[in-house]
Each structure stands twice: as structure tokens, then as C-alpha cells.
C-alpha atoms as a PDB file:
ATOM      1  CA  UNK A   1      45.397  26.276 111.937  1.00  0.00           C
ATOM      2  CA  UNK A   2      48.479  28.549 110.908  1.00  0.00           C
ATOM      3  CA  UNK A   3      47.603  27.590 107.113  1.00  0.00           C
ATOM      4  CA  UNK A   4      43.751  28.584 107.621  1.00  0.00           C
ATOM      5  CA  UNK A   5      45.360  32.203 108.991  1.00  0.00           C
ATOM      6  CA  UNK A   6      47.347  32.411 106.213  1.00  0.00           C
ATOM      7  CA  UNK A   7      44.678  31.691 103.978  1.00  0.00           C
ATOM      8  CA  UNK A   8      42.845  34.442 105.696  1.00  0.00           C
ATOM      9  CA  UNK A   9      45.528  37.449 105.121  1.00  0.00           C
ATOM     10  CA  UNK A  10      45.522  36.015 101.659  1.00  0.00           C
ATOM     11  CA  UNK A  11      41.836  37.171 101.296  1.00  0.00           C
ATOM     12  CA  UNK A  12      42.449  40.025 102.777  1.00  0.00           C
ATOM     13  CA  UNK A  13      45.725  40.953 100.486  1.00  0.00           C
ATOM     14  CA  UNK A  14      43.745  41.097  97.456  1.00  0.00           C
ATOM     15  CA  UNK A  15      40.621  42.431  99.198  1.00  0.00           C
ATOM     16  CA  UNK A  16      42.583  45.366  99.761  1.00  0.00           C
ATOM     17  CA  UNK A  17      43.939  45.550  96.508  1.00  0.00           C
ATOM     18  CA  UNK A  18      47.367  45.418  97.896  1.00  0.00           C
ATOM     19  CA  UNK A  19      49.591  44.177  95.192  1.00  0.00           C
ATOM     20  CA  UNK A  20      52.928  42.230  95.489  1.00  0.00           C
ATOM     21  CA  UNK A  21      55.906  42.991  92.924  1.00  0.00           C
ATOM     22  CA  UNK A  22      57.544  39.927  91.910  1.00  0.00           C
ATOM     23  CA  UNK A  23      60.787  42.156  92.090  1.00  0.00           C
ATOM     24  CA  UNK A  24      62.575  43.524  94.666  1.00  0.00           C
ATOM     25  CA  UNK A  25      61.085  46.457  96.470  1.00  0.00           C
ATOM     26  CA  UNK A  26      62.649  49.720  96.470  1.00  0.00           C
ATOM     27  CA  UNK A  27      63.094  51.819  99.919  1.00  0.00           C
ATOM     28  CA  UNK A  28      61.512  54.864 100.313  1.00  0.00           C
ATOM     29  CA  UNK A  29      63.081  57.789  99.415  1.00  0.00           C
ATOM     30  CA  UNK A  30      63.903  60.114 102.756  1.00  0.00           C
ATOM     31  CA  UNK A  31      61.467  63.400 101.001  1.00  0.00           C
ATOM     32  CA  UNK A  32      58.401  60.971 100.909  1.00  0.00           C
ATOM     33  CA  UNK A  33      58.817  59.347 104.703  1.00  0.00           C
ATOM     34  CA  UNK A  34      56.400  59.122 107.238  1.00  0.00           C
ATOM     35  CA  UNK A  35      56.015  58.813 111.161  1.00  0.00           C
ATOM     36  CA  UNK A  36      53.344  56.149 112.259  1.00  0.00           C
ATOM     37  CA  UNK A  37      51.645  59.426 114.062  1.00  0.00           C
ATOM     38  CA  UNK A  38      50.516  60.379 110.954  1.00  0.00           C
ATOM     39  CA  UNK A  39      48.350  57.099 110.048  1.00  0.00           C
ATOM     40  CA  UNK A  40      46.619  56.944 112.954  1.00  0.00           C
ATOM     41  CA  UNK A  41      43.176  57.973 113.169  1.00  0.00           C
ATOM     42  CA  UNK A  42      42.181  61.426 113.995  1.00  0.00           C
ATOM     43  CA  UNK A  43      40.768  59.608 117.272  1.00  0.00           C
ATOM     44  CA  UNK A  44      43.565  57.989 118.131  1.00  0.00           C
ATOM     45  CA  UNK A  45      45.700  60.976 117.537  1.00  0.00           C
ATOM     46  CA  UNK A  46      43.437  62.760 119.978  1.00  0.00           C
ATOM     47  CA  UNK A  47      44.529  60.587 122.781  1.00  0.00           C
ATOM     48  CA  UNK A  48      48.019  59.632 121.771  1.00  0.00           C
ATOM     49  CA  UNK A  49      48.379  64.065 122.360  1.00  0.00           C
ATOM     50  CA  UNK A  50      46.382  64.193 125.159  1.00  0.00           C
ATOM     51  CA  UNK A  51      48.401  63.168 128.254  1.00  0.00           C
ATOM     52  CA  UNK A  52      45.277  63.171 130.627  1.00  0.00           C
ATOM     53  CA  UNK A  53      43.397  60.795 127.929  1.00  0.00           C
ATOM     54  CA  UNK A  54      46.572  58.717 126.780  1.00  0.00           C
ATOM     55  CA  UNK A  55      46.679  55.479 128.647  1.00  0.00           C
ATOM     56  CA  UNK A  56      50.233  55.052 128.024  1.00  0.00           C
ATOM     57  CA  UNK A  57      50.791  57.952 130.779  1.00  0.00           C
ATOM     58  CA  UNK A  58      49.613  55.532 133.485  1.00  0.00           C
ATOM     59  CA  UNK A  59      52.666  53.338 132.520  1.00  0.00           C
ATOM     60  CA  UNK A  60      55.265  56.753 132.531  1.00  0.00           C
ATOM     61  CA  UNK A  61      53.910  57.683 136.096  1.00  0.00           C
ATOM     62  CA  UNK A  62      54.540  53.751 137.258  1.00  0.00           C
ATOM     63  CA  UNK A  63      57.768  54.434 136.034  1.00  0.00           C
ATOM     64  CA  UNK A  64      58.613  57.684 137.781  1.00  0.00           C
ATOM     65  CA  UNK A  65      57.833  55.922 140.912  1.00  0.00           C
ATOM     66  CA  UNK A  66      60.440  53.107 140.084  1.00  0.00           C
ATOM     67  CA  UNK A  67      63.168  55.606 138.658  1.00  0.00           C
ATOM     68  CA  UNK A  68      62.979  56.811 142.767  1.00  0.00           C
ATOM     69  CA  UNK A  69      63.063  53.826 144.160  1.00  0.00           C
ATOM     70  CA  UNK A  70      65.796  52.239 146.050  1.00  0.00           C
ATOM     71  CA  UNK A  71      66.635  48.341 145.352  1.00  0.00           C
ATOM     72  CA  UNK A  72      68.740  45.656 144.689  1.00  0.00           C
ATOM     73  CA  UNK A  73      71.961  44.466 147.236  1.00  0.00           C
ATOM     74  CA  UNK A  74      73.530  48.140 146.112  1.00  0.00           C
ATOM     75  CA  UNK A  75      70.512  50.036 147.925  1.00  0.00           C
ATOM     76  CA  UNK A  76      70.510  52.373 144.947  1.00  0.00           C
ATOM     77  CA  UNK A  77      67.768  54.075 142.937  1.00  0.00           C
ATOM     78  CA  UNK A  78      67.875  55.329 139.074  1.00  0.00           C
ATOM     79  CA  UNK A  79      67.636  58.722 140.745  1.00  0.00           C
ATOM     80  CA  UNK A  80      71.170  58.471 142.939  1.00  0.00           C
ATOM     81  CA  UNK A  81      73.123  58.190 139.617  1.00  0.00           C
ATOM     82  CA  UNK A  82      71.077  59.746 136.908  1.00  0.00           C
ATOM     83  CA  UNK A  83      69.277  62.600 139.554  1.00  0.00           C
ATOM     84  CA  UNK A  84      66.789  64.533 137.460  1.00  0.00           C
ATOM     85  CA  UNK A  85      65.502  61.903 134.592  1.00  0.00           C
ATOM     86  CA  UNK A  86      64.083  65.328 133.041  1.00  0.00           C
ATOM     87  CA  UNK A  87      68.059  66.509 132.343  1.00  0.00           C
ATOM     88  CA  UNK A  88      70.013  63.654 132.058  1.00  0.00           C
ATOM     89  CA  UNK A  89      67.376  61.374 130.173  1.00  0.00           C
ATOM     90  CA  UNK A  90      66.525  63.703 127.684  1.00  0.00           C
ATOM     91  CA  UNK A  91      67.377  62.495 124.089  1.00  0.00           C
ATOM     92  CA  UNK A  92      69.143  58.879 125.169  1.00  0.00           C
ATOM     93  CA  UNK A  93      65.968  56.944 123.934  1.00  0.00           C
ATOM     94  CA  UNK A  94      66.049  58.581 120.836  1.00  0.00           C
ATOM     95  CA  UNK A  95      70.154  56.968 120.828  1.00  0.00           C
ATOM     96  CA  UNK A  96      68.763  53.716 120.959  1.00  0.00           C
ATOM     97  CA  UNK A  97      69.785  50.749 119.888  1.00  0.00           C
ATOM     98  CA  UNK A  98      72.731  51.348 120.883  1.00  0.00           C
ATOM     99  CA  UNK A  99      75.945  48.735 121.391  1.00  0.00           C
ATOM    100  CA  UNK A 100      77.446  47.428 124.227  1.00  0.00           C
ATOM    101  CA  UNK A 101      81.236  46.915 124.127  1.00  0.00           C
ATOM    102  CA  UNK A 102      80.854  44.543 127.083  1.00  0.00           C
ATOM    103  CA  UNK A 103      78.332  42.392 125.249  1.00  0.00           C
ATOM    104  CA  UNK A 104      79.675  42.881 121.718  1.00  0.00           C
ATOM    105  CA  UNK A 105      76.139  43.591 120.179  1.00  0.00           C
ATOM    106  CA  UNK A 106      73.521  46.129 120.179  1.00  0.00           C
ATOM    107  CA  UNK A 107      71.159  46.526 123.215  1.00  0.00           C
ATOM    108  CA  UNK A 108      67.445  48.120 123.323  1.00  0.00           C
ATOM    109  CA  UNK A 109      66.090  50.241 125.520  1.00  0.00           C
ATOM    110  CA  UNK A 110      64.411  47.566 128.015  1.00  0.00           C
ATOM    111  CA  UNK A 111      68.016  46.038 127.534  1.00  0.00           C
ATOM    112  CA  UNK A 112      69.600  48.563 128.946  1.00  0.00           C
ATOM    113  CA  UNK A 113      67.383  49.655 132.216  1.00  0.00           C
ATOM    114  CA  UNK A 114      68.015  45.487 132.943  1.00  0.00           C
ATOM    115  CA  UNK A 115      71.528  45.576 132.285  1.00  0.00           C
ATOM    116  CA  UNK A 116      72.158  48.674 134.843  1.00  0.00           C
ATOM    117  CA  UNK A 117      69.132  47.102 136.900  1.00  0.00           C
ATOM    118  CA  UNK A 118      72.137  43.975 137.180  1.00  0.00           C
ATOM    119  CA  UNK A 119      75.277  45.851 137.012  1.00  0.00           C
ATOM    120  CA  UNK A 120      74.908  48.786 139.471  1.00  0.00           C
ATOM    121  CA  UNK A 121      71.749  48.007 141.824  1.00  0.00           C
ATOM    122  CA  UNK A 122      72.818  44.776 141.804  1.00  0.00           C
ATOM    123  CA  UNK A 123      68.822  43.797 141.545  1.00  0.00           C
ATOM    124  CA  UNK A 124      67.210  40.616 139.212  1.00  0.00           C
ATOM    125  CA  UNK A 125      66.453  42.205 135.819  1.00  0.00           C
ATOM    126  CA  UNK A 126      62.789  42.630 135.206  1.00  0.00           C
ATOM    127  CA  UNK A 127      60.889  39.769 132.929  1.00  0.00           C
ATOM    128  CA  UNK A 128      60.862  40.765 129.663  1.00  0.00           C
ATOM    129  CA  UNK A 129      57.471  42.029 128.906  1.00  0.00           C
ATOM    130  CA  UNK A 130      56.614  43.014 132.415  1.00  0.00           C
ATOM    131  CA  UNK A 131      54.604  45.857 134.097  1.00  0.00           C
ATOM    132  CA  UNK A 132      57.835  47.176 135.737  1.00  0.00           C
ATOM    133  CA  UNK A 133      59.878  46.926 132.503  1.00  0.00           C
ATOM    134  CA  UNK A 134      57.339  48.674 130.067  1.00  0.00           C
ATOM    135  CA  UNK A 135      56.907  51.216 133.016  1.00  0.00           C
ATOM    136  CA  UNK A 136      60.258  52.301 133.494  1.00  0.00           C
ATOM    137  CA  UNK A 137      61.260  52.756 129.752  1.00  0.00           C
ATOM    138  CA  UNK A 138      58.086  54.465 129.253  1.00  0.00           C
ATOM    139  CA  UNK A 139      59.180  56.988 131.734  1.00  0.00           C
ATOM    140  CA  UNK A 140      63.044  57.345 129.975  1.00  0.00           C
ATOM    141  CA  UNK A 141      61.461  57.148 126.762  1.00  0.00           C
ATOM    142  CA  UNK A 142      59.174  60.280 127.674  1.00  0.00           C
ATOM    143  CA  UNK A 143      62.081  62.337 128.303  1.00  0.00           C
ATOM    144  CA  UNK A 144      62.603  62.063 124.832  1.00  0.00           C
ATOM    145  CA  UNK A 145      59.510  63.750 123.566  1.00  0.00           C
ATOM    146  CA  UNK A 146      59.627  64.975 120.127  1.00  0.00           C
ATOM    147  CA  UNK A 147      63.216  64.203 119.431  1.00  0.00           C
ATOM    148  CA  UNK A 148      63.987  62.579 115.805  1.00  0.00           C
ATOM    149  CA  UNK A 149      64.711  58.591 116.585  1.00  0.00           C
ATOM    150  CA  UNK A 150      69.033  58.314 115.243  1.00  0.00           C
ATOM    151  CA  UNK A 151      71.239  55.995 116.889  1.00  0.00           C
ATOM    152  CA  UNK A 152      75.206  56.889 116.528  1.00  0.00           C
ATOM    153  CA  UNK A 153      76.428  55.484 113.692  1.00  0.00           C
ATOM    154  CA  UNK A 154      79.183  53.686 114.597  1.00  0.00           C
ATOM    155  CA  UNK A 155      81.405  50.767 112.700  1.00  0.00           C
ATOM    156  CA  UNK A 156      80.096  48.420 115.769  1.00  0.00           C
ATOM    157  CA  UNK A 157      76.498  48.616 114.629  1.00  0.00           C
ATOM    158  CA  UNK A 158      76.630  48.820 110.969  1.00  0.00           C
ATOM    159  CA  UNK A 159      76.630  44.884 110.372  1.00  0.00           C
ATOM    160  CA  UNK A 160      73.488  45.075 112.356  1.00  0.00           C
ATOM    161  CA  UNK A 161      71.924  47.595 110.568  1.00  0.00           C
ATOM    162  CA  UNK A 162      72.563  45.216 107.422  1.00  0.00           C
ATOM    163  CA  UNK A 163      71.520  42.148 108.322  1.00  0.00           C
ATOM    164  CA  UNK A 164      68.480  44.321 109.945  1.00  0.00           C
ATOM    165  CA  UNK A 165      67.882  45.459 106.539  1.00  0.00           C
ATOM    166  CA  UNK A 166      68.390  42.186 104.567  1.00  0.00           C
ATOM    167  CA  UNK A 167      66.124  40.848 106.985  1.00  0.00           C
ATOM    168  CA  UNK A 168      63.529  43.600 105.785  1.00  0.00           C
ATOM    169  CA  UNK A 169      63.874  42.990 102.527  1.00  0.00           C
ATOM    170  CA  UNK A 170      63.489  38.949 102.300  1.00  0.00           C
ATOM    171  CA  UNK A 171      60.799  36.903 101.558  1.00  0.00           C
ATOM    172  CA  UNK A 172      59.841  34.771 103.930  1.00  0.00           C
ATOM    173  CA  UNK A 173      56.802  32.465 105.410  1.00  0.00           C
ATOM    174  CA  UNK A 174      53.930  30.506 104.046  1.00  0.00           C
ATOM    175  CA  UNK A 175      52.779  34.260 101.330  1.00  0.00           C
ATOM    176  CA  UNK A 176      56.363  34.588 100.443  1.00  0.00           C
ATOM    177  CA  UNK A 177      56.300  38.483 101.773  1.00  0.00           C
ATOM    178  CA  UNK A 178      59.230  40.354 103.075  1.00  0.00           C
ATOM    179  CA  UNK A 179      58.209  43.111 105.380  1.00  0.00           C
ATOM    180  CA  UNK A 180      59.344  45.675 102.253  1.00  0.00           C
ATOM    181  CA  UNK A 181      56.296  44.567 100.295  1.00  0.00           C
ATOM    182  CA  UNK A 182      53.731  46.201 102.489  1.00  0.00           C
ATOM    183  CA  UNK A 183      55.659  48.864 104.163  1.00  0.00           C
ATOM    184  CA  UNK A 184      57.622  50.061 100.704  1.00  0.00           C
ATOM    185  CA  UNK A 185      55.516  49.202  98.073  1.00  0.00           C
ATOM    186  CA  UNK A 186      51.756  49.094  99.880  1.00  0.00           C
ATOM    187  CA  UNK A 187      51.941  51.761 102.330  1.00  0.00           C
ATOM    188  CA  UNK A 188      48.072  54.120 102.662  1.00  0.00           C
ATOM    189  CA  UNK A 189      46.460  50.919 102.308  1.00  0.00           C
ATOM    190  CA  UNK A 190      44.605  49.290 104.196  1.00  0.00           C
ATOM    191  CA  UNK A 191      44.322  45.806 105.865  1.00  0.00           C
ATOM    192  CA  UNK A 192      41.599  44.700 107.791  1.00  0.00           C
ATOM    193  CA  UNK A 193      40.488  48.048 108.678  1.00  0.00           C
ATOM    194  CA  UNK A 194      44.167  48.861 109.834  1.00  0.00           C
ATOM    195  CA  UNK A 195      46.561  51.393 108.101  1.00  0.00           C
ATOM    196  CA  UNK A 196      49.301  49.582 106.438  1.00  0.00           C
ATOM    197  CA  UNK A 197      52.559  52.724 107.516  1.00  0.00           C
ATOM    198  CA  UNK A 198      55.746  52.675 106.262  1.00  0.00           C
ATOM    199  CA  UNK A 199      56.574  51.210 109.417  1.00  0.00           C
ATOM    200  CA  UNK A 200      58.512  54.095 110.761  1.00  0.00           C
ATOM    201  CA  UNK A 201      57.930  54.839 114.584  1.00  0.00           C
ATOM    202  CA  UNK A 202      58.936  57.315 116.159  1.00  0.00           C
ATOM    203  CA  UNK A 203      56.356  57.413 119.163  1.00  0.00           C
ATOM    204  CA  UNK A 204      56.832  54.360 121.196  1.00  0.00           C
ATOM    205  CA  UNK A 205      55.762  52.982 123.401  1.00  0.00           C
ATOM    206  CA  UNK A 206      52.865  54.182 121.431  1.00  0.00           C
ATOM    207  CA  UNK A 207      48.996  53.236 121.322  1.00  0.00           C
ATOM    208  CA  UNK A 208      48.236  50.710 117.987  1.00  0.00           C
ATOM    209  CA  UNK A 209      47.375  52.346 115.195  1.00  0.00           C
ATOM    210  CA  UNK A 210      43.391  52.535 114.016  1.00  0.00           C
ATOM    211  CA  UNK A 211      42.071  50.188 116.998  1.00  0.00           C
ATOM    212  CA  UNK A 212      39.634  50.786 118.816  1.00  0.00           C
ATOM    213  CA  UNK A 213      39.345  52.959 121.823  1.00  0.00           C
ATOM    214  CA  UNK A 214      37.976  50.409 124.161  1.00  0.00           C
ATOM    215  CA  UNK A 215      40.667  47.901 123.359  1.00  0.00           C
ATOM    216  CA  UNK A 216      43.413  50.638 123.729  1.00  0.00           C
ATOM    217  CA  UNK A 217      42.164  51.396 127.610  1.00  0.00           C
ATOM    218  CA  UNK A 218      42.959  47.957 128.235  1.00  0.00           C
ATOM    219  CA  UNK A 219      46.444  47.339 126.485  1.00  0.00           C
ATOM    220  CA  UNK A 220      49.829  48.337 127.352  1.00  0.00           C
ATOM    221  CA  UNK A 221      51.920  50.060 125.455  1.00  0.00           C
ATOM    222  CA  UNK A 222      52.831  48.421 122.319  1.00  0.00           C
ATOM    223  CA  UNK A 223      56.749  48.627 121.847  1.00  0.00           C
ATOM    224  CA  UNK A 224      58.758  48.301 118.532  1.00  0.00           C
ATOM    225  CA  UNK A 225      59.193  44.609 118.300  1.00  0.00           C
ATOM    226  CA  UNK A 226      55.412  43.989 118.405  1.00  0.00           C
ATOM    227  CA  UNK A 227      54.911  45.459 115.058  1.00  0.00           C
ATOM    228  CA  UNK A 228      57.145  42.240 114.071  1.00  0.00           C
ATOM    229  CA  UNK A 229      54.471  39.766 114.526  1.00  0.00           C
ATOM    230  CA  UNK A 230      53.493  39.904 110.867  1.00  0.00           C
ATOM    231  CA  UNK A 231      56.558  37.937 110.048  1.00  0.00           C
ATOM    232  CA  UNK A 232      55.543  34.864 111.459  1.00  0.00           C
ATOM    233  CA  UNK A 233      53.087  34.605 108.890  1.00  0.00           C
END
């Protein structure tokens, strides 16, 4: 089944007219970048703007509702140590990932909410994935609005950042691709009707890309780590 699929994106590869170097990619330079925002369709830009049509903002008003409420053994809400999410969350998404000392690696932003979720309401960490979860960073992430993504730099995350980047760059899977080949070298293409980006996002949760409308009322938000899917390919 998985070497039908591949087949598939095959076609669809040269359908496109996306071509593969046999050499090493090169990145980007920072002049010639783009946000995600700017592939979308003029559509899906429309609603992605528009917080009465964006269905994302049902997710960010679930999670106002959580940020006030009180649970967990500690009793405690977001709100009784972080008071007004509108002050004290504005600009930490945009600092994510960022690393814990007490875990010795970097954390996301769903990481986070379920590590203070553990350590200071003393409450079960939400399932990855879940309503609640994708609610409540939608809400911290909103705070956020409009601020360039740019987590500290620090000596702790660096050999993250490289093996993130090495990881990026390798070929991998049953077409030998590394994400670099489409994103780098292939990017204002398109595959199967979608926009191949330079896979820079600075919107997220944000709605996918080019699909359609009726699909997007029904989806959540689609986080980072989705766009990884391609890898398994």
C-alpha cells in the first residue's frame, strides 16, 4: 500500500515538473524568504484575516475559557499566576521552542501549557492532540499576533537546531527526498493542487494552505509538526 502511495507522489513529482538536484540543496538566502501566509490562496487568506470567518477562533475562545479556569489538586487557574494573558502572554509563543533546564531539552508550546498543567495545578496533562490542548495554545499563541517567530539563541539549543537542520537536509524514505528538495529548491510549485512554501510558518495554529473551504470548517487547527507528515514517505 505505502509503495502504491509512493508511486503516486512519484507521478505527481514530475507532473509538476518539480525537479530533484542530485546535489545538495542550498538554503534560502534570508532577502528571498517567505511566510506560509503568503502562499495561501487569496480565499484562504480571506478567512485566515477575518476573525469572525476564521475557524481557528473557535479554538482561541475554548481556550480563554480554560486559561480562567480553576483545576488540578492546586485549585489554580492560568489566570491566578499569569493574570491578563493579553500582557503577560504577549510575544512568549513567538520564544518557542524553548529549553527546559529541568528536562535538559527543548520543549514546544503544547509542552509547556502540560508541563505547568503538572507542575503548578498539579492537574493530568492534556492528551497530546486534544481539543483542550490545541485550545489553550491557540489562545497563548494569539497573544502573539504578528510578532516575528525567534527563539533565544542559547548554547542549550544550538545542537538541536543542528541536528534539526541535518535532519532537513537528508535524504530519506522510499523517493530518496530530504525535506530541502521541495522547500529549497521547488518552492511556487505546485503539488497536487497544493502550494509547495518554503516551509516557513509563522501563523500557527494556522488553516492548511490551498484546501478547500468546506474541509477547513471541519478541521482543527493544523500545528507545526503536521506539516512533517511528508517525511514518512
Amino acid at each position: 500500500m505505502k509503495w502504491t502511495r509512493t508511486i503516486g507522489v512519484a507521478t505527481l513529482l514530475i507532473a509538476a515538473g518539480i525537479a530533484i538536484s542530485p546535489l545538495a540543496a542550498a538554503e534560502i538566502p534570508p532577502t528571498e524568504r517567505r511566510s506560509g501566509y503568503s502562499f495561501m490562496t487569496p480565499d484562504t487568506q480571506a478567512i485566515q484575516d477575518d476573525d469572525t470567518a476564521n475557524p481557528g477562533m473557535l479554538w482561541v475562545l475554548d481556550g480563554e475559557a480554560l486559561w480562567k479556569r480553576q483545576t488540578g489538586a492546586a485549585g489554580k487557574a492560568c489566570a491566578d499566576c499569569h493574570n491578563d494573558a493579553r500582557t503577560s502572554m504577549k510575544g512568549v509563543a513567538a520564544r518557542y521552542p524553548a529549553f527546559d533546564k529541568a528536562l535538559g531539552r527543548p520543549v514546544n508550546l503544547e509542552q509547556r501549557v502540560n508541563l505547568c498543567r503538572a507542575r503548578h495545578q498539579q492537574a493530568t496533562p492534556f492528551a497530546y492532540e486534544s481539543r483542550d490542548l490545541l485550545a489553550l495554545t491557540a489562545f497563548v499563541a494569539e497573544q502573539s499576533r504578528g510578532a516575528a517567530i525567534a527563539p533565544d539563541a542559547t548554547a542549550d539549543l544550538e545542537p538541536f537546531v543542528a541536528r534539526g537542520r541535518d535532519f532537513f537536509m537528508r535524504r530519506q524514505g522510499q523517493l530518496n527526498l530530504g525535506c530541502t528538495n521541495c522547500h529549497d529548491e521547488n518552492w511556487d510549485k505546485h503539488l497536487a493542487g497544493s502550494a509547495v512554501t518554503q516551509a516557513l510558518s509563522d501563523r500557527l495554529p494556522a488553516l492548511p494552505a490551498g484546501v478547500a473551504i468546506a474541509w477547513i470548517a471541519a478541521a482543527p487547527p493544523a500545528q507545526l509538526h503536521h506539516r512533517h507528515a511528508c517525511a514518512s514517505l
